[in-house]
Protein backbone atom coordinates (compact mmCIF):
# COMPACT_ATOMS: atom_id res chain seq x y z
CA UNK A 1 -4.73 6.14 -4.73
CA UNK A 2 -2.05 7.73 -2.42
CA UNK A 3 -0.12 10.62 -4.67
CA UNK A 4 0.73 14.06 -5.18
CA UNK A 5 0.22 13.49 -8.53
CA UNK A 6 -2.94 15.93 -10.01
CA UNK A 7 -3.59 13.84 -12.95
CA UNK A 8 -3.48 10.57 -11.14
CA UNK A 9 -5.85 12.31 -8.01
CA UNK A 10 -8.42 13.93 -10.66
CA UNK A 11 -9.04 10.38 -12.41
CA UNK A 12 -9.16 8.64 -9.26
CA UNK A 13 -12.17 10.70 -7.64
CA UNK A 14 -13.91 10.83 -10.98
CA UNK A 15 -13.36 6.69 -10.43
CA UNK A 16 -15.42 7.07 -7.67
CA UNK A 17 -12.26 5.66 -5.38
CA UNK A 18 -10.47 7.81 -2.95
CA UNK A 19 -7.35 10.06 -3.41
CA UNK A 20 -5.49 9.98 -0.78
CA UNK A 21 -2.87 13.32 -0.80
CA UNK A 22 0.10 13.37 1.13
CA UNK A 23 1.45 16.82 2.47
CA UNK A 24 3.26 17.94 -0.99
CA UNK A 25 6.93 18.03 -0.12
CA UNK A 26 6.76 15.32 2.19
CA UNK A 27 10.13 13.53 3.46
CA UNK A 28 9.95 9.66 2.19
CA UNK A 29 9.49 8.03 5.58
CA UNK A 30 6.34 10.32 6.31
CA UNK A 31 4.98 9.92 2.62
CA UNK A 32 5.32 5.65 3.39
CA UNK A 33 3.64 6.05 6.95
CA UNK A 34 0.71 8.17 5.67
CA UNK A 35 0.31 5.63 3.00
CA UNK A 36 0.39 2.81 5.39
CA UNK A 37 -2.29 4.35 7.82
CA UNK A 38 -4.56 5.04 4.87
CA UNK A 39 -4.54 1.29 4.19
CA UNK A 40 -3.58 2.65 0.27
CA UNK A 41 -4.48 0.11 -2.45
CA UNK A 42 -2.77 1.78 -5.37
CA UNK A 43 -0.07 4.64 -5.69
CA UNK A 44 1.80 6.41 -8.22
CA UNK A 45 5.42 7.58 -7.27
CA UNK A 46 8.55 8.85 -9.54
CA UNK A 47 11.14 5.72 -10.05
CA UNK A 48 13.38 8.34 -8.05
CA UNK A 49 10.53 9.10 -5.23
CA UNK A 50 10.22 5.30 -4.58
CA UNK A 51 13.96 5.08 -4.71
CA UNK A 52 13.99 7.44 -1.87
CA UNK A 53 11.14 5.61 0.10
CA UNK A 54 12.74 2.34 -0.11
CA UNK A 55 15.89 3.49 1.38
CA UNK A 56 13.82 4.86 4.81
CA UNK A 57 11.12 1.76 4.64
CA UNK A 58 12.32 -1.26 2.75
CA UNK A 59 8.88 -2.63 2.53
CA UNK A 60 5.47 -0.94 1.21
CA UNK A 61 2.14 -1.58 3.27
CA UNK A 62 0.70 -5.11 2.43
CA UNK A 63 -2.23 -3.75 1.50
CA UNK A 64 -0.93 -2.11 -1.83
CA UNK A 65 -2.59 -4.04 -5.58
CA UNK A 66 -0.65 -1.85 -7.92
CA UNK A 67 2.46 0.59 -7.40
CA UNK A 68 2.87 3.00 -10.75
CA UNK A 69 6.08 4.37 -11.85
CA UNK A 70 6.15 7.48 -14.63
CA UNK A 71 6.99 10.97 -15.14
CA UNK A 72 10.98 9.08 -15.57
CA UNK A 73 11.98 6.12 -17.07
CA UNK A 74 12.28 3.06 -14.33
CA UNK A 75 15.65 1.95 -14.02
CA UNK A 76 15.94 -1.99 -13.45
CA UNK A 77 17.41 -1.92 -9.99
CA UNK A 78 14.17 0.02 -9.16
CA UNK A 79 11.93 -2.14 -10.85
CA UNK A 80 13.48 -4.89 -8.63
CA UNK A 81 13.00 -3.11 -5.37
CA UNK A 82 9.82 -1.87 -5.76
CA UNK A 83 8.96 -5.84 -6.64
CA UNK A 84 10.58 -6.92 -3.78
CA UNK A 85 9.32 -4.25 -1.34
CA UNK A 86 5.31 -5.17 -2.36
CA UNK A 87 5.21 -8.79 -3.22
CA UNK A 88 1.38 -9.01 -3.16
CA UNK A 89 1.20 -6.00 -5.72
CA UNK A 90 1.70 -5.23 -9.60
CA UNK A 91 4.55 -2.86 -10.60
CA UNK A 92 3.86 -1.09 -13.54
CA UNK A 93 5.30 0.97 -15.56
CA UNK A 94 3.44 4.21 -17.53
CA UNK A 95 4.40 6.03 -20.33
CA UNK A 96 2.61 9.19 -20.82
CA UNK A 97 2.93 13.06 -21.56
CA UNK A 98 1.39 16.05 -20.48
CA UNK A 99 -0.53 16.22 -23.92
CA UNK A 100 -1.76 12.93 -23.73
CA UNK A 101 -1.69 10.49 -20.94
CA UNK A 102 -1.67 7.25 -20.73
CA UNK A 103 -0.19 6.31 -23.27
CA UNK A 104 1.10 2.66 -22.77
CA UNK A 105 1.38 0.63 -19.54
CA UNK A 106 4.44 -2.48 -19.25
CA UNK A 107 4.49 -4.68 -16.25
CA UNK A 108 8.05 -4.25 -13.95
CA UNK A 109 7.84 -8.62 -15.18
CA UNK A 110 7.64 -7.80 -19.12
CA UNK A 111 10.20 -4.69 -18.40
CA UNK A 112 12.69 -6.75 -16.63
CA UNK A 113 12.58 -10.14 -18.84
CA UNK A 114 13.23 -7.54 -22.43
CA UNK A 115 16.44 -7.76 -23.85
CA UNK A 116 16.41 -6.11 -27.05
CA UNK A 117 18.05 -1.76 -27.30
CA UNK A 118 15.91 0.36 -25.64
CA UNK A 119 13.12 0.77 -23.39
CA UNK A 120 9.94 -1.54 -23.42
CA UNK A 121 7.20 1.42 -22.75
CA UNK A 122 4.09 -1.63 -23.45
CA UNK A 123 1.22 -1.48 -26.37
CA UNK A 124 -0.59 0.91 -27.21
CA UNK A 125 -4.02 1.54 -24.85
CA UNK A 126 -7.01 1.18 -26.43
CA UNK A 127 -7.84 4.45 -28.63
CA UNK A 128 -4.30 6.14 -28.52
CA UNK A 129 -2.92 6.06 -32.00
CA UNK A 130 0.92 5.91 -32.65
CA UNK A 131 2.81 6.56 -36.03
CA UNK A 132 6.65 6.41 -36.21
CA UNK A 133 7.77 9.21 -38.06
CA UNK A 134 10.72 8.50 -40.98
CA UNK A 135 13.41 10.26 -38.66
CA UNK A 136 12.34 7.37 -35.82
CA UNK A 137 10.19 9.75 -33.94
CA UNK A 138 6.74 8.96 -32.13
CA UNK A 139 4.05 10.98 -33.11
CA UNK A 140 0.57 10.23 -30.53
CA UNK A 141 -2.86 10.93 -31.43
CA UNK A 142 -6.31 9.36 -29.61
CA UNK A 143 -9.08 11.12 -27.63
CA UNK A 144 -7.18 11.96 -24.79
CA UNK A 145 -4.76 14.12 -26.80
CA UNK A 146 -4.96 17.47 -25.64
CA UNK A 147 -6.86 19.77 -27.81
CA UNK A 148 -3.80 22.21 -28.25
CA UNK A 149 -1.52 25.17 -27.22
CA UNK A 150 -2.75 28.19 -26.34
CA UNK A 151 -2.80 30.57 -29.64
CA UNK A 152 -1.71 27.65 -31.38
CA UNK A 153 -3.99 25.44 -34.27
CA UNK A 154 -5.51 22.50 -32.85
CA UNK A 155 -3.22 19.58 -32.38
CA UNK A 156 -4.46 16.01 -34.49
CA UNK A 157 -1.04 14.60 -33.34
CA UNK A 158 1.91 15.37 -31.23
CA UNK A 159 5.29 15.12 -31.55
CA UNK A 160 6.97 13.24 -28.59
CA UNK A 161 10.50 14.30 -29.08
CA UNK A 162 10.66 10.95 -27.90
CA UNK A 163 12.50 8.28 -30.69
CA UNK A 164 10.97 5.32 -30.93
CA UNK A 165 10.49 1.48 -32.62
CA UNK A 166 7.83 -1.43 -32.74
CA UNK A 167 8.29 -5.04 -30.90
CA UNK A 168 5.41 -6.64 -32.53
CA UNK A 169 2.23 -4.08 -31.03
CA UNK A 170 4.86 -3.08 -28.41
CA UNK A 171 6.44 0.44 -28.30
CA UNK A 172 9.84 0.55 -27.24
CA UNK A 173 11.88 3.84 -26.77
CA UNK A 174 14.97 4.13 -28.34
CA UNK A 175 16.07 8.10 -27.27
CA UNK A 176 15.12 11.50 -27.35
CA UNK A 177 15.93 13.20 -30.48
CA UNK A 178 17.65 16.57 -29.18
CA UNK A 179 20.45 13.84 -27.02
CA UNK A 180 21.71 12.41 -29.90
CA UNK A 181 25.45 12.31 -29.29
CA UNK A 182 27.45 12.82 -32.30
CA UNK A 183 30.53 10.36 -33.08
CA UNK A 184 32.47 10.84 -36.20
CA UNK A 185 29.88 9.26 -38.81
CA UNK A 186 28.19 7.64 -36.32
CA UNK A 187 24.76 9.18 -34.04
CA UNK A 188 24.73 8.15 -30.86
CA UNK A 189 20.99 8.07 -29.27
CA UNK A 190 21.82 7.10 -25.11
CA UNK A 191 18.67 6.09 -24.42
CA UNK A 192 19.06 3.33 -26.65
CA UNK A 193 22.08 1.55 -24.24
CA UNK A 194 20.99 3.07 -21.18
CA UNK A 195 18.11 0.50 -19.83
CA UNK A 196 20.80 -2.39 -20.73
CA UNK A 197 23.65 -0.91 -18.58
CA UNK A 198 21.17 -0.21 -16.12
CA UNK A 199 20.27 -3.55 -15.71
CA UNK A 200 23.97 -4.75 -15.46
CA UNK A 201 25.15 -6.33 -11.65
CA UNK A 202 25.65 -3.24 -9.42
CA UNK A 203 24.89 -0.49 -11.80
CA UNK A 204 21.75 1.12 -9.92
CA UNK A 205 21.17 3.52 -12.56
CA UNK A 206 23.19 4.54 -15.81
CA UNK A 207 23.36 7.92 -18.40
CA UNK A 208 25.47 8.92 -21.12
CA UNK A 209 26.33 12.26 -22.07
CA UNK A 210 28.87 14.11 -24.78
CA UNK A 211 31.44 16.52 -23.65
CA UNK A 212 32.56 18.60 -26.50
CA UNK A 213 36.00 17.41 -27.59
CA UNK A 214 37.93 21.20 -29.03
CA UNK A 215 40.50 18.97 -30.82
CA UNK A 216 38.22 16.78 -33.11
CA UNK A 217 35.23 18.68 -33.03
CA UNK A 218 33.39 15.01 -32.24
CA UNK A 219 32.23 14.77 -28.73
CA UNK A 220 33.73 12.68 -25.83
CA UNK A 221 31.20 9.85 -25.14
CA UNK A 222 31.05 9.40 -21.10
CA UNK A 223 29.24 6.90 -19.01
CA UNK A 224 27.98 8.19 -16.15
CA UNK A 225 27.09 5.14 -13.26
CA UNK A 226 26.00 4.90 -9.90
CA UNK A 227 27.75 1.53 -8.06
CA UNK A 228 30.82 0.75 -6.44
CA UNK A 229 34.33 2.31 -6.92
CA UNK A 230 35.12 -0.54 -9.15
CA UNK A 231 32.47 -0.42 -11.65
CA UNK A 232 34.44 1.41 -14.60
CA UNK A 233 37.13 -1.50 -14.60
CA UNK A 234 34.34 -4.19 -15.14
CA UNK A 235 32.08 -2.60 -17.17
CA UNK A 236 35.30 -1.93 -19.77
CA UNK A 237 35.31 -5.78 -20.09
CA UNK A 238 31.54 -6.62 -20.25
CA UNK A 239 30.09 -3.66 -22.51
CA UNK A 240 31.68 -4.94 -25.12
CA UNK A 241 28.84 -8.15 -25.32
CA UNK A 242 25.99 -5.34 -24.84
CA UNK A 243 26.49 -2.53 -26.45
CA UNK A 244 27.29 -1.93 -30.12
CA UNK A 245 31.13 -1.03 -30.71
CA UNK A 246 30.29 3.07 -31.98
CA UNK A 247 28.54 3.36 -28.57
CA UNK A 248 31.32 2.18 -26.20
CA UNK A 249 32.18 5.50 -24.05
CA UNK A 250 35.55 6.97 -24.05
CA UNK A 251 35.17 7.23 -19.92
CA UNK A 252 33.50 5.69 -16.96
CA UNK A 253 32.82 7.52 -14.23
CA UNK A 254 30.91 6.80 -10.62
CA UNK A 255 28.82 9.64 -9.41
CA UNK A 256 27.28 8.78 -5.71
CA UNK A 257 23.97 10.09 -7.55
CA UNK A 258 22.92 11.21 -11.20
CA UNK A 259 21.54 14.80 -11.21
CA UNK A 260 18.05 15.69 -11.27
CA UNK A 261 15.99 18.74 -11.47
CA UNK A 262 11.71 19.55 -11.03
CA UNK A 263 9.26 17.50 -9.08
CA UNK A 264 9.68 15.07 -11.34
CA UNK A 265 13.21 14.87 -10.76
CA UNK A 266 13.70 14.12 -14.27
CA UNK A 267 17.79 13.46 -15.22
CA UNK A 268 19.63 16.90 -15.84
CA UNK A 269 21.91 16.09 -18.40
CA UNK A 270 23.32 19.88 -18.73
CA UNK A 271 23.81 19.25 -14.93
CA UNK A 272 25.54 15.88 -15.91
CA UNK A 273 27.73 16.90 -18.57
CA UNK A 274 29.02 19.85 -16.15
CA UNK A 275 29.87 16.84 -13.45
CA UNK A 276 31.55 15.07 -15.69
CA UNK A 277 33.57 17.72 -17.53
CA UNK A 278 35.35 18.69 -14.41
């Protein structure tokens, strides 16, 4: 298992495989040569990390079975690469937290071939217990829940923060509950149009954020994309036939890259709204 990742190395040695740790910090091209020299069978990378490997080595060591995306969500033109870039290997897809991890596991296949709103995050592993709360928010439970905060009561189940609806025994994420965008009588939850505007020709990845409006009070709705210069013009005519008509944005805009922040290089969408705004 070639990572940085602590709670992907810990699991792996108690496996009884190896964990194979690059130099944390590592520049892309060095973190795909160590990888290759290692003869790694399995690693776990950030959609964003991989993003950045890709670009320096367009294809991963033939030796790879399974390449793991998490701590993000995987946009579709990553899912695609990382596909193409390790043919003989499984991309999947984890959903997981710091209080409990794994949680659910999709295939880049089953990810890629979903069209309904929202995010397919997989079923449920065996043990981990999910409940949808009334507001549309998942609350986790299982063994491998942690036991709790320090100086706080025991936790029997977490709240995600994280909104989310069934497919059959599938979990699929529709938002997080504190970027709900507010539009006259309408709530506006990105994450639920995000993965489909993603995984429209050319968009590489997609976000939508509200800029306060001090006129109406609502917010201005603003799709933020990474593509060519001509991507606002054609997405005006195709969003119609994918989005719902509350969630249209007021304004496109191309960004050479979406913002991130951590090691995890999770979207900053304070950092995003700021962009925007000006």
């Amino acid at each position: 298992m070639h990572t940085d990742q602590l709670m992907l190395g810990l699991p792996t040695l108690i496996s009884g495989a190896r964990w194979s740790m690059p130099r944390l910090g590592c520049p892309p091209a060095e973190f795909a040569r160590s990888m290759r020299e290692r003869r790694a069978t399995h690693t776990f990378c950030v959609p964003v990390h991989l993003a950045e490997i890709l670009d320096e080595t367009p294809e991963l060591p033939g030796t790879l079975r399974h390449v793991l995306l998490g701590a993000a969500p995987a946009p579709p033109a990553i899912l695609r690469r990382a596909a193409a870039a390790a043919p003989s290997a499984e991309v999947l897809s984890v959903y997981a937290m710091t209080e409990i991890l794994p949680v659910a596991i999709a295939s880049a296949e089953d990810k890629l071939a979903f069209d309904g709103p929202g995010d397919l995050l997989g079923a449920p592993l065996p043990g981990v217990g999910t409940r949808v709360a009334d507001d549309g928010e998942l609350l986790l439970s299982g063994p491998n829940l942690c036991r709790g905060y320090l100086g706080a009561d025991p936790l029997d189940e977490l709240p995600t923060g994280d909104l989310a609806r069934l497919d059959g025994e599938r979990l699929v994420l529709t938002g997080r509950k504190k970027d709900m965008l507010i539009r006259g009588k309408f709530n506006l939850y990105p994450g639920l149009y995000e993965p489909s505007i993603a995984a429209l020709p050319d968009v590489a990845e997609a976000a939508i954020v509200g800029v306060p409006d001090p006129s109406t009070g609502d917010e201005e709705v603003v799709l933020a994309v990474v593509g060519p210069a001509d991507l606002p013009g054609r997405l005006r005519r195709t969003l119609p036939d994918v989005i719902d008509h509350d969630a249209l944005p007021d304004r496109v805009v191309v960004l050479p890259e979406l913002p991130r922040s951590g090691r995890t290089r999770k979207l900053d969408r304070d950092r995003l709204r700021e962009a925007v705004a000006r």
